[in-house]
N, C-alpha and C. Protein backbone atom coordinates (compact mmCIF):
# COMPACT_ATOMS: atom_id res chain seq x y z
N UNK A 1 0.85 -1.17 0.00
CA UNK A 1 0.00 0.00 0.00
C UNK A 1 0.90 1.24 0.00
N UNK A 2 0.65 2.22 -0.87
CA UNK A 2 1.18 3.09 -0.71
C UNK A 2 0.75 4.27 0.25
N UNK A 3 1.79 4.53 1.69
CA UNK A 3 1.71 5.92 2.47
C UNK A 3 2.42 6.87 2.25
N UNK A 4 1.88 7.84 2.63
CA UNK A 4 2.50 9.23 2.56
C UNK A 4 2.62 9.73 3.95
N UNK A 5 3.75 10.13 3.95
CA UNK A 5 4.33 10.92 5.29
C UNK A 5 4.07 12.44 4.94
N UNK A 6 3.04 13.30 5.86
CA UNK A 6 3.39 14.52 5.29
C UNK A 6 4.09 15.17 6.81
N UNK A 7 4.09 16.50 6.13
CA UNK A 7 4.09 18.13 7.22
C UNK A 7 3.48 18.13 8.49
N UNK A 8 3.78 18.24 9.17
CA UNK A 8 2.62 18.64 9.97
C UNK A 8 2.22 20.17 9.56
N UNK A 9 2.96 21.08 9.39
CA UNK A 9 2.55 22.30 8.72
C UNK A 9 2.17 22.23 7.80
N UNK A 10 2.52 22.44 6.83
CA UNK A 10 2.19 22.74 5.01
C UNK A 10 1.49 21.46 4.51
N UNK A 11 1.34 20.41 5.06
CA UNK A 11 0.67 19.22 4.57
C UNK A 11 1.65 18.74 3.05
N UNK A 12 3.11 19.27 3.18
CA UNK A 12 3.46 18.70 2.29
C UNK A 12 4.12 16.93 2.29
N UNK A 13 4.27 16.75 1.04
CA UNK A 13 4.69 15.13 1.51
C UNK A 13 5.93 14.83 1.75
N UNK A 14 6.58 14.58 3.08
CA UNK A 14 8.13 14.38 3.65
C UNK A 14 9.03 13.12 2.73
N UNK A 15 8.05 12.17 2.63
CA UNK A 15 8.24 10.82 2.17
C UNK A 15 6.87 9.80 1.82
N UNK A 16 7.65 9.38 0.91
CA UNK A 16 6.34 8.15 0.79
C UNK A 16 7.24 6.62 0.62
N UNK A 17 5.99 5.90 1.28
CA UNK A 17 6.46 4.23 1.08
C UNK A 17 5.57 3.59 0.42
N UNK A 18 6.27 3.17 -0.72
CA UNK A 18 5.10 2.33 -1.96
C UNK A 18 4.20 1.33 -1.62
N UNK A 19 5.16 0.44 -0.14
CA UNK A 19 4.86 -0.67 -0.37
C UNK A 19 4.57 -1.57 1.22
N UNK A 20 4.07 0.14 2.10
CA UNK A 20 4.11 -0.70 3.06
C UNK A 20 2.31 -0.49 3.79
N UNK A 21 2.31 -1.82 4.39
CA UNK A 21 1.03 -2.33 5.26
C UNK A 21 0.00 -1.46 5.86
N UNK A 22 1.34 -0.54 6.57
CA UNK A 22 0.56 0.26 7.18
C UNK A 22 1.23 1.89 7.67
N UNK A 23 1.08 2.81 8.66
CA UNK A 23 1.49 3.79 9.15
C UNK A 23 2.68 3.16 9.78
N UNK A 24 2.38 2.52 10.64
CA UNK A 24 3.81 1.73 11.56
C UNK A 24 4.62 1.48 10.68
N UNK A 25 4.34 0.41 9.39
CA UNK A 25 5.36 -0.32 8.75
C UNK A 25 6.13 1.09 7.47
N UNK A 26 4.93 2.13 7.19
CA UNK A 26 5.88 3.00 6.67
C UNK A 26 7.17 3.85 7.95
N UNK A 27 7.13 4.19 8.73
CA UNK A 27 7.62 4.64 9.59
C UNK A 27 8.94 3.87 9.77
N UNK A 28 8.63 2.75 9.92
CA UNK A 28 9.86 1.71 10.30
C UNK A 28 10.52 1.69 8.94
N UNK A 29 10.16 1.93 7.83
CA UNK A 29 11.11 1.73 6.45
C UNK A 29 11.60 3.16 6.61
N UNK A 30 11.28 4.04 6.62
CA UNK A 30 11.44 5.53 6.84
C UNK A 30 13.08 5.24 8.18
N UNK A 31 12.78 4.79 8.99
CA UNK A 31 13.87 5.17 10.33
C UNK A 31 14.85 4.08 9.41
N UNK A 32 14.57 3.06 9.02
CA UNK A 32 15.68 1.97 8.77
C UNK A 32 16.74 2.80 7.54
N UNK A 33 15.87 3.76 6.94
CA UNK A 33 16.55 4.42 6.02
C UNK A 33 17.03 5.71 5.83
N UNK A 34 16.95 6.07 7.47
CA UNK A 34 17.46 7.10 8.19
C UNK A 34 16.90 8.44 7.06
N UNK A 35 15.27 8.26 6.74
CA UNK A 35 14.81 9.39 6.28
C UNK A 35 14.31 10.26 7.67
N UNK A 36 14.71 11.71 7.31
CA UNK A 36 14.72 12.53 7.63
C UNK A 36 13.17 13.32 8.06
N UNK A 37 12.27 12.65 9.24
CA UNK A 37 10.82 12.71 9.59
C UNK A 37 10.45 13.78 10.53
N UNK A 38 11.78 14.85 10.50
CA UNK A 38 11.56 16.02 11.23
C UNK A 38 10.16 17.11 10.60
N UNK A 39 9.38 17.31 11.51
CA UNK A 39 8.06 17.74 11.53
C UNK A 39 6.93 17.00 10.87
N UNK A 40 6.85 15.91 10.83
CA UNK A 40 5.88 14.87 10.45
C UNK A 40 5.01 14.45 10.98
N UNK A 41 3.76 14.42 10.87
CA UNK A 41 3.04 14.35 11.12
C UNK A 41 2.39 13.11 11.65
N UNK A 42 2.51 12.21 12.73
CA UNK A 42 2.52 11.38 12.74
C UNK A 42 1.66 10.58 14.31
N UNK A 43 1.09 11.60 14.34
CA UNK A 43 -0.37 11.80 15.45
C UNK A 43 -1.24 10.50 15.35
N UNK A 44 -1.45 10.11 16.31
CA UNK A 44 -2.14 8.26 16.43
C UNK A 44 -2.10 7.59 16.04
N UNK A 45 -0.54 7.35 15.44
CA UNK A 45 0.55 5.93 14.97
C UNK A 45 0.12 5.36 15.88
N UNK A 46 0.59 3.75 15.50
CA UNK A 46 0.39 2.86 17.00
C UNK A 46 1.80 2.11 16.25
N UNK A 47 2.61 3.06 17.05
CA UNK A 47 4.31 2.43 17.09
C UNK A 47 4.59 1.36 18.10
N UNK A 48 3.30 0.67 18.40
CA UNK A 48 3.70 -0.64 19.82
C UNK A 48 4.72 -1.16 18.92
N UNK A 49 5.88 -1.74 19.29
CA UNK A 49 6.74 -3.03 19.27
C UNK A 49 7.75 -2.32 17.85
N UNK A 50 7.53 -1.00 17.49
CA UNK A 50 8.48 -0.70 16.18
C UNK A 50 9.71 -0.68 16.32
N UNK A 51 10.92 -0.42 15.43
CA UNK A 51 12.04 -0.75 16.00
C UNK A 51 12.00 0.83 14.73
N UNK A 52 12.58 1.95 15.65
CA UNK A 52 13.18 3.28 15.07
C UNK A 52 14.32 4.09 15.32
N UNK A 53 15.64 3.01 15.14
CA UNK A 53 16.88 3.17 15.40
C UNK A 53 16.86 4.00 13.97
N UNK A 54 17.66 5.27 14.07
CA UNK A 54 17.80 5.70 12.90
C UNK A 54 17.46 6.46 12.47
N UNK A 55 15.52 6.78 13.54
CA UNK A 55 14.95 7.77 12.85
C UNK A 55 14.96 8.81 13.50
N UNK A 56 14.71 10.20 12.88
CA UNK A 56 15.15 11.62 12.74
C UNK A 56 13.79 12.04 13.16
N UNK A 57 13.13 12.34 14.68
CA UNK A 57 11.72 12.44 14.58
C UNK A 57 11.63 14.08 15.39
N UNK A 58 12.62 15.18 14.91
CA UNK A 58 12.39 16.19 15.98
C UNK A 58 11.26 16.72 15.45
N UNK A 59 10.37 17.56 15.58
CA UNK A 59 9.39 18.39 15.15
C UNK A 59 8.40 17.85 14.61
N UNK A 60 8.29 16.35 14.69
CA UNK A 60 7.19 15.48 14.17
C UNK A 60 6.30 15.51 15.64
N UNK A 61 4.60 15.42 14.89
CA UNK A 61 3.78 15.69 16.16
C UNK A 61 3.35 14.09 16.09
N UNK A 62 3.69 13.46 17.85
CA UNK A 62 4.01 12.50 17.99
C UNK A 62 2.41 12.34 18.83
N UNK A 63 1.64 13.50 19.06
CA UNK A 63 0.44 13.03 20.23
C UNK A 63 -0.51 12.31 19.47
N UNK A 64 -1.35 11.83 20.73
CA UNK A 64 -1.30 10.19 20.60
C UNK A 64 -0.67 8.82 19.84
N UNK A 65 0.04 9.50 19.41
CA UNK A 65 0.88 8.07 19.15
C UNK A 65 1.30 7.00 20.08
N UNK A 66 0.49 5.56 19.99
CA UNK A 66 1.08 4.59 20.60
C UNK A 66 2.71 4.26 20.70
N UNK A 67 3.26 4.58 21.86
CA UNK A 67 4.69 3.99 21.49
C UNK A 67 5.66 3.34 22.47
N UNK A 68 4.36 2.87 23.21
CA UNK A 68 4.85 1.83 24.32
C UNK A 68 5.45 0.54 23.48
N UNK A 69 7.06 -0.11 23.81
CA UNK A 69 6.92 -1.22 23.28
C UNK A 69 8.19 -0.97 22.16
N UNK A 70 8.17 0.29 21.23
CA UNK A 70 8.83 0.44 20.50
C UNK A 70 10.16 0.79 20.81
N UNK A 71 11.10 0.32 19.98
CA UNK A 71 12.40 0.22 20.10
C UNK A 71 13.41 1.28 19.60
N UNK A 72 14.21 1.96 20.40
CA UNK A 72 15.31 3.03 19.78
C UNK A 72 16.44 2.53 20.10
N UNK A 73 17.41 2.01 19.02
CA UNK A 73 18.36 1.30 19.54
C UNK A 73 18.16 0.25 20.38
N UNK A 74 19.20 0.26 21.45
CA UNK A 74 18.91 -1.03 22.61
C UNK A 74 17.20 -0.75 23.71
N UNK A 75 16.87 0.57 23.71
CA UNK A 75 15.94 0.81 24.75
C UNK A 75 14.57 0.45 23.94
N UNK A 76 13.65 0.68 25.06
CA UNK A 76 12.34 0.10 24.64
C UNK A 76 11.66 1.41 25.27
N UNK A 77 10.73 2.35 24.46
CA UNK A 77 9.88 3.00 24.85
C UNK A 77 8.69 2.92 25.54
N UNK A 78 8.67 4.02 26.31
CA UNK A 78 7.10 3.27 27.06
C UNK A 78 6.61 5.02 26.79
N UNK A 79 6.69 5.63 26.92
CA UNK A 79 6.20 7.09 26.72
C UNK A 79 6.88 8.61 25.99
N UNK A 80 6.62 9.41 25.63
CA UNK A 80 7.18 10.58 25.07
C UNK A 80 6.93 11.78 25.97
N UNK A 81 7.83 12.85 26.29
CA UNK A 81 6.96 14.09 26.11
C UNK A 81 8.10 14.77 25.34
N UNK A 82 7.16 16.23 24.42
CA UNK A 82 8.04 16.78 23.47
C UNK A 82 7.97 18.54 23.90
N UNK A 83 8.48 19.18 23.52
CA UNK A 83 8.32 20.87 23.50
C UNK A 83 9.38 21.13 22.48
N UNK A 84 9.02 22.44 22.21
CA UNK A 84 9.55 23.10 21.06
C UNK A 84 8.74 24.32 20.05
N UNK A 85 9.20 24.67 19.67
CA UNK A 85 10.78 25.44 19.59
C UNK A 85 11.60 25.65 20.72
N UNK A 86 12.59 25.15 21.35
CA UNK A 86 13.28 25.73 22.17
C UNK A 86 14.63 25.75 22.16
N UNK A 87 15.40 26.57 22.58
CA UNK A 87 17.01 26.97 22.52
C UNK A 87 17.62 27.97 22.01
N UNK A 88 18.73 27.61 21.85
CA UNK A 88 19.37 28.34 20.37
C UNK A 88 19.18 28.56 19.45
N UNK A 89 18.97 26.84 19.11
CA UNK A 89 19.15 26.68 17.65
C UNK A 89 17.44 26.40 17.46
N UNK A 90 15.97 27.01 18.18
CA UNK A 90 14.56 26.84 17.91
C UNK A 90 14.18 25.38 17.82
N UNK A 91 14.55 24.51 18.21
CA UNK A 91 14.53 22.75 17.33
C UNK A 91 13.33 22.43 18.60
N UNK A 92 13.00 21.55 18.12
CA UNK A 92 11.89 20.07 19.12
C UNK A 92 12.99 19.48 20.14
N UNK A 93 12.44 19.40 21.01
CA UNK A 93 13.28 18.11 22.63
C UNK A 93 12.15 17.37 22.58
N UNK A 94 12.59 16.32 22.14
CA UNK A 94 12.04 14.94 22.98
C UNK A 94 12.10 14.22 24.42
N UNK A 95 11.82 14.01 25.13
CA UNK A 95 11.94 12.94 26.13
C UNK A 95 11.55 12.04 25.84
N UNK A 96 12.35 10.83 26.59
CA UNK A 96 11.86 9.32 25.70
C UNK A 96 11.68 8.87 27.25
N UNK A 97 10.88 8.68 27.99
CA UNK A 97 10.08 7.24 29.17
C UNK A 97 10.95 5.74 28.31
N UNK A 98 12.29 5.39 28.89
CA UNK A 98 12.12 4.01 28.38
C UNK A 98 12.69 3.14 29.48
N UNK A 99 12.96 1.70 29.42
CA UNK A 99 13.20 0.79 29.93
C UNK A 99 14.65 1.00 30.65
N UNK A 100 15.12 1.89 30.44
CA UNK A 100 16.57 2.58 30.56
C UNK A 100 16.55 3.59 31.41
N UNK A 101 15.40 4.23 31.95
CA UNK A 101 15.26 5.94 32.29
C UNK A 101 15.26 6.77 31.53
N UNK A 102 15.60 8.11 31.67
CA UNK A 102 14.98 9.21 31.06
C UNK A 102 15.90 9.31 29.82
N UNK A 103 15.64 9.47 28.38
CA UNK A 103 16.44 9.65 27.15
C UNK A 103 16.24 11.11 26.47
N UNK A 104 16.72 11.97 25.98
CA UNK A 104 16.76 12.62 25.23
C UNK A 104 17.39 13.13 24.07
N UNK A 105 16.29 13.49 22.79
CA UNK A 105 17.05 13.91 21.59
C UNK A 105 16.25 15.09 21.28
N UNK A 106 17.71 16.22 21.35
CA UNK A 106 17.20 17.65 21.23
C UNK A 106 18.76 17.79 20.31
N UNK A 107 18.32 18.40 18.83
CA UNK A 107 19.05 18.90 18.12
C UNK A 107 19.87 17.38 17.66
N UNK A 108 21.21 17.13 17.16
CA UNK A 108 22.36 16.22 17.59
C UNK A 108 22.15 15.76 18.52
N UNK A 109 21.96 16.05 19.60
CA UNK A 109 21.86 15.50 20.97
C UNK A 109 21.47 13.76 21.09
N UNK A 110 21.95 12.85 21.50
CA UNK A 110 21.24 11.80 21.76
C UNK A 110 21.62 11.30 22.95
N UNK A 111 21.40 10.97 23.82
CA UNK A 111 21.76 10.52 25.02
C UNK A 111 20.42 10.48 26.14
N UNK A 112 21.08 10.24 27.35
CA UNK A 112 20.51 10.11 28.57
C UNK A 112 19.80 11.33 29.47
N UNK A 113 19.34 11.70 30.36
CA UNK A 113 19.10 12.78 30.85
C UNK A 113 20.14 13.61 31.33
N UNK A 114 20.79 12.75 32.06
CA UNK A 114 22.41 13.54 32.62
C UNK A 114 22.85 13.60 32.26
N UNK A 115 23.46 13.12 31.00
CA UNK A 115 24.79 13.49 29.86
C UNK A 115 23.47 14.96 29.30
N UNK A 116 22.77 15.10 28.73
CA UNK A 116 21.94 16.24 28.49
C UNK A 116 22.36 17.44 29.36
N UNK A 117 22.10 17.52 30.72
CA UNK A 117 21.76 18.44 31.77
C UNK A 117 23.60 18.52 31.73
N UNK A 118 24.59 17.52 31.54
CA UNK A 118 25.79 17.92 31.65
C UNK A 118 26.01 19.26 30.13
N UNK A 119 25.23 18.32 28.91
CA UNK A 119 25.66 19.32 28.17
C UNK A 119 25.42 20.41 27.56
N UNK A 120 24.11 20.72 28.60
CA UNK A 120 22.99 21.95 28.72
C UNK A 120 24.08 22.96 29.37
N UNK A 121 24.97 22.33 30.58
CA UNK A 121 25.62 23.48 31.51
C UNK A 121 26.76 23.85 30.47
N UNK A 122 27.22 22.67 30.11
CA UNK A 122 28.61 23.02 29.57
C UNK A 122 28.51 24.10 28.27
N UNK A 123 27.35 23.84 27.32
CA UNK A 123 27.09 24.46 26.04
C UNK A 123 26.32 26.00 26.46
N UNK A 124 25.42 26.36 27.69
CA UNK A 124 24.80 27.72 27.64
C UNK A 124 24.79 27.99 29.31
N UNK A 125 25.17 27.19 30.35
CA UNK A 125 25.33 27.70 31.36
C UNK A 125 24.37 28.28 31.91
N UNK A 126 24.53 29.60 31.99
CA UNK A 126 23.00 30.23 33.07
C UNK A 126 22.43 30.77 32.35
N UNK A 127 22.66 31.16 30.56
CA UNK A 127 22.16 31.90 29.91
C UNK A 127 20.51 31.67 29.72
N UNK A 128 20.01 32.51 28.83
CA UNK A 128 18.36 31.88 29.11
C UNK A 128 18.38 30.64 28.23
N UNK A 129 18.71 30.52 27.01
CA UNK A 129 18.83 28.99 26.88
C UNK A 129 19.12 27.53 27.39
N UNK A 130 19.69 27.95 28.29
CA UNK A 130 20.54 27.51 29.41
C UNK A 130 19.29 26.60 30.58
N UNK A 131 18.67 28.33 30.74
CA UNK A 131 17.54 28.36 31.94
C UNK A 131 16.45 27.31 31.52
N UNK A 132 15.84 27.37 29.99
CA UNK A 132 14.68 27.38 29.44
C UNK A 132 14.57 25.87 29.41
N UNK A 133 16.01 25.09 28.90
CA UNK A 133 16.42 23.47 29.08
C UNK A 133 16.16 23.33 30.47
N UNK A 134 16.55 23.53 31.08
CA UNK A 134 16.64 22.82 32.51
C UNK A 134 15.52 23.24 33.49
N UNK A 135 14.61 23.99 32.74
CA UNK A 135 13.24 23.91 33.63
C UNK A 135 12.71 22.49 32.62
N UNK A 136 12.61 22.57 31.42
CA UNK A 136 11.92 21.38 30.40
C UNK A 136 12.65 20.42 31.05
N UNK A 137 14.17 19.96 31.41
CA UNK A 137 14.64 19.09 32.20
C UNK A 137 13.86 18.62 33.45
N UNK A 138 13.83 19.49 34.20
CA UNK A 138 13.00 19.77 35.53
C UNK A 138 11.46 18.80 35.43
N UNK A 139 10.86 19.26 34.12
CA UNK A 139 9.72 19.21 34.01
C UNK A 139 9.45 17.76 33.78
N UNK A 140 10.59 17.41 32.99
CA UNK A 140 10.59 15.81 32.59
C UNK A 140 10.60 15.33 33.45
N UNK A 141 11.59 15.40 34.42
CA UNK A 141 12.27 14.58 35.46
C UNK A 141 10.89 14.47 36.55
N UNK A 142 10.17 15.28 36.95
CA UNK A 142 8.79 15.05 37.44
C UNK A 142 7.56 14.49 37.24
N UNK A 143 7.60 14.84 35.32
CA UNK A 143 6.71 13.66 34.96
C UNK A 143 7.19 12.37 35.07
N UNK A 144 8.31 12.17 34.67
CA UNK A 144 8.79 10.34 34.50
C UNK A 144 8.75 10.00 36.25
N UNK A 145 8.83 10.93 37.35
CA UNK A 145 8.61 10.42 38.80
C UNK A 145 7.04 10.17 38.97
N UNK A 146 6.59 10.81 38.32
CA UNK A 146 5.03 10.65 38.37
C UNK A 146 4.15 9.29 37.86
N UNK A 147 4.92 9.27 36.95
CA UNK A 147 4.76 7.72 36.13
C UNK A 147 5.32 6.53 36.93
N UNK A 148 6.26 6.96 37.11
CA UNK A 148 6.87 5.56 37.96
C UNK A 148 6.05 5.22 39.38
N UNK A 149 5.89 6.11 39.91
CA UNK A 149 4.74 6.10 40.96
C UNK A 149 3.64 5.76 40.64
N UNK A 150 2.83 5.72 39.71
CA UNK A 150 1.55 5.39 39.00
C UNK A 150 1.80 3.79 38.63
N UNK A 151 3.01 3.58 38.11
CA UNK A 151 3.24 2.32 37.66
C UNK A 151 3.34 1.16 38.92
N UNK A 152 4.15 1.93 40.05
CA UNK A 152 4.22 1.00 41.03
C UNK A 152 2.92 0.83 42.21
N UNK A 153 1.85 1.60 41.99
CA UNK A 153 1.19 1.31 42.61
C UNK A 153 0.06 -0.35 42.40
């Protein structure tokens, strides 16, 4: 089946897959082929169990998207939260909820929460870019306590 990946703005088309099943299975040919799904539109995917090592998802609107289950690299997702424009450089932050603790990809960035917050200080310090990360840091770090508490009850 042929999908189309669009915009989330302009409704233009990012990518298309000729030949796949579904939204999930275009997505997963898309990350395996390290296409480029920044601002895509991609609102009540059900990414359970996908494997999206590879893929490029800043500025793509990810709400409701299922994505408990799905795979980035070695970790396994269980939740998202996103904001953006923010920084320097205006880009999307992700937070990734996974099997690992807290992940983030903002800009280049890929890593953990604390390698982040290390390279939030080291790259803008107290500046307001600086400030604006590490409240969204802040903010994460309370939701994913919130969850884990919900989970262990």
């Amino acid at each position: 089946m042929k999908i189309e990946i669009k915009n989330r703005w302009n409704n233009s088309v990012i990518w298309t897959s000729e030949d796949a099943a579904d939204l999930r299975d275009a997505i997963q040919k898309a990350s395996a082929l390290k296409i480029n799904l920044r601002g895509a539109y991609l609102g009540g995917a059900n990414l359970w169990g996908a494997y999206l090592g590879g893929a490029y998802l800043g500025g793509a609107n990810l709400g409701d998207a299922n994505l408990r289950g799905a795979k980035i690299n070695d970790l396994t997702l269980i939740a998202i939260r996103q904001i953006g424009p923010l920084g320097s450089r205006k880009d999307f932050c992700i937070a990734f909820r996974t099997d690992k603790g807290l992940w983030v990809r903002a800009g280049c960035f890929w890593g953990d929460i604390e390698k982040f917050k290390s390279s939030v200080t080291k790259t803008h310090g107290e500046n307001e870019h600086g400030q604006d990360y590490m409240a969204w840091i802040e903010m994460c770090e309370k939701w994913n306590a919130r969850e884990l508490a919900k989970e262990a009850k």
